[in-house]
C-alpha atoms as a PDB file:
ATOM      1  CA  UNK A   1     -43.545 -28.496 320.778  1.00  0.00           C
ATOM      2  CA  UNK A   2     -41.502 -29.607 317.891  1.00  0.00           C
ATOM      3  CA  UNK A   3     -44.240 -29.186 315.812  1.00  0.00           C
ATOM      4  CA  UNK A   4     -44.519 -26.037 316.464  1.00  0.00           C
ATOM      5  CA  UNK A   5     -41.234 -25.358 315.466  1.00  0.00           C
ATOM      6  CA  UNK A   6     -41.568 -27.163 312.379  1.00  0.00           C
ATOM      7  CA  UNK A   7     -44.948 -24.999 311.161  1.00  0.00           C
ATOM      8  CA  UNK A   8     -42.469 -22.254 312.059  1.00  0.00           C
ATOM      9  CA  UNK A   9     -39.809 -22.824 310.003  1.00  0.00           C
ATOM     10  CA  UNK A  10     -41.892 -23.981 307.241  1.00  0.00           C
ATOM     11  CA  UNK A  11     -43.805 -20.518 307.626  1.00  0.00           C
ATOM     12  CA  UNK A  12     -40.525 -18.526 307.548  1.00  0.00           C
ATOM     13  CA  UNK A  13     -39.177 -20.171 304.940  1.00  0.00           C
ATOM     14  CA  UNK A  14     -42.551 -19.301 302.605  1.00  0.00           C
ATOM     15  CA  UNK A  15     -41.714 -15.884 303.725  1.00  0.00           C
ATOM     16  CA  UNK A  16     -38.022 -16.207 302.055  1.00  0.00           C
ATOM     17  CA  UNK A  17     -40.161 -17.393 298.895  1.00  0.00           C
ATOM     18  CA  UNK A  18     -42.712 -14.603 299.144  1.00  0.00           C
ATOM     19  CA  UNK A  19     -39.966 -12.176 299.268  1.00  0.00           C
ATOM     20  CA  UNK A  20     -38.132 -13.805 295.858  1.00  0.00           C
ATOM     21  CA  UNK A  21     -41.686 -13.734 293.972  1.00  0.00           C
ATOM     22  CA  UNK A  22     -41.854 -10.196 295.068  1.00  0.00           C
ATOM     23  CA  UNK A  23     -38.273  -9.637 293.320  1.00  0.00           C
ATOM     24  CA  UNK A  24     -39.266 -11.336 290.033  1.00  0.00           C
ATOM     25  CA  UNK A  25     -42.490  -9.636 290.031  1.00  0.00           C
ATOM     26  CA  UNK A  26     -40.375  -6.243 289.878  1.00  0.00           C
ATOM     27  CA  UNK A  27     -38.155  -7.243 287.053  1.00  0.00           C
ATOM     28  CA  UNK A  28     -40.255  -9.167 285.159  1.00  0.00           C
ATOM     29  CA  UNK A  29     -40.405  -7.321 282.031  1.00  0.00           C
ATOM     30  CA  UNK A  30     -43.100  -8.999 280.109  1.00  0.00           C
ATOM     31  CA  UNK A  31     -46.899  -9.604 280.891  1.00  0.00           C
ATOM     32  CA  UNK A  32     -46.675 -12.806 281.081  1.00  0.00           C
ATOM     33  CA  UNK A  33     -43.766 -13.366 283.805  1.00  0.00           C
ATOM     34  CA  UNK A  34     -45.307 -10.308 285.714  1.00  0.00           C
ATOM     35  CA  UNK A  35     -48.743 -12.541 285.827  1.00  0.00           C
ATOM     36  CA  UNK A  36     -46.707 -15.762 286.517  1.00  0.00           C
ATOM     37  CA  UNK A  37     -44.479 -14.132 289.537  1.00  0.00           C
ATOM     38  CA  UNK A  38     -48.025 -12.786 290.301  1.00  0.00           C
ATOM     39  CA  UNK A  39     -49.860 -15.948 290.953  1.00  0.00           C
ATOM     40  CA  UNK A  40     -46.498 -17.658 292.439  1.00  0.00           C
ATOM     41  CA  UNK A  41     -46.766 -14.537 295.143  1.00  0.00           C
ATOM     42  CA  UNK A  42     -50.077 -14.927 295.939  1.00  0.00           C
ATOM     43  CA  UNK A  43     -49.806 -18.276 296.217  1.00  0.00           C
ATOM     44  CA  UNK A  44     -46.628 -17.781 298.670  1.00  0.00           C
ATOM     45  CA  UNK A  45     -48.880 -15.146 300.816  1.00  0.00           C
ATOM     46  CA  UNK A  46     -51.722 -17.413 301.125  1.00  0.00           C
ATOM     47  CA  UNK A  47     -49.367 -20.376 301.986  1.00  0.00           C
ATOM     48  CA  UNK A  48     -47.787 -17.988 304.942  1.00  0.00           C
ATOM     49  CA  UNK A  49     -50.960 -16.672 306.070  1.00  0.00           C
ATOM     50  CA  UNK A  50     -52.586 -20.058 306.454  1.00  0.00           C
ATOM     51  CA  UNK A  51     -49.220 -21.156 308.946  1.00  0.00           C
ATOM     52  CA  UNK A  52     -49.290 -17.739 310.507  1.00  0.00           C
ATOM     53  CA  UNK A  53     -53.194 -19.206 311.491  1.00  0.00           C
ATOM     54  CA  UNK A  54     -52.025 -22.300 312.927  1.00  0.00           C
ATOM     55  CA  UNK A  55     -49.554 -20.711 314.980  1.00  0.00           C
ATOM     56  CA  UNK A  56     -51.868 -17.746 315.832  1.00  0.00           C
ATOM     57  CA  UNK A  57     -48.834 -15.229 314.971  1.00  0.00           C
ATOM     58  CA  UNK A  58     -48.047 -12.877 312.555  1.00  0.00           C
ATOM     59  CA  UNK A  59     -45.178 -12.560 309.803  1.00  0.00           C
ATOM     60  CA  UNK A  60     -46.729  -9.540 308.714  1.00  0.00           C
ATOM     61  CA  UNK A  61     -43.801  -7.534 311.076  1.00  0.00           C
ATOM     62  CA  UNK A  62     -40.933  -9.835 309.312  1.00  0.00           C
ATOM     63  CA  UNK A  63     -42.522  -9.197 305.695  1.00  0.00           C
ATOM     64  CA  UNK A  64     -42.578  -5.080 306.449  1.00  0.00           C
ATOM     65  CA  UNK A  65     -38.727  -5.438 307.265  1.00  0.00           C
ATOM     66  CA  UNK A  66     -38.077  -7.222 303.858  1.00  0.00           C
ATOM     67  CA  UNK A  67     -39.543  -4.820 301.925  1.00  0.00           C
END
């Protein structure tokens, strides 16, 4: 079960990151730090997706309340 927990935590804590890339990708002010916080967020999203998979769960419901 501990494994479990520690896919968990890892998948939260990608969620924490997604959330921050979404912040910088809001004040990013030039083209190119909107397309960097861009490809750091997607890569955060795919990253949480792929755990949300191997725990057959969804953040999605944790990622609506951040927003």
């Amino acid at each position: 079960m501990e494994i479990f927990e520690r896919i968990r935590y890892a998948r939260d804590r990608a969620l924490e990151r997604e959330q921050t890339e979404r912040q910088r990708l809001a004040d990013a002010d030039t083209p190119e730090l909107q397309q960097a916080a861009s490809v750091r967020l997607a890569t955060r999203q795919s990253v949480r997706e792929a755990l949300d998979d191997i725990l057959d769960e969804s953040s999605e419901d944790q990622l609506d309340k951040g927003r």
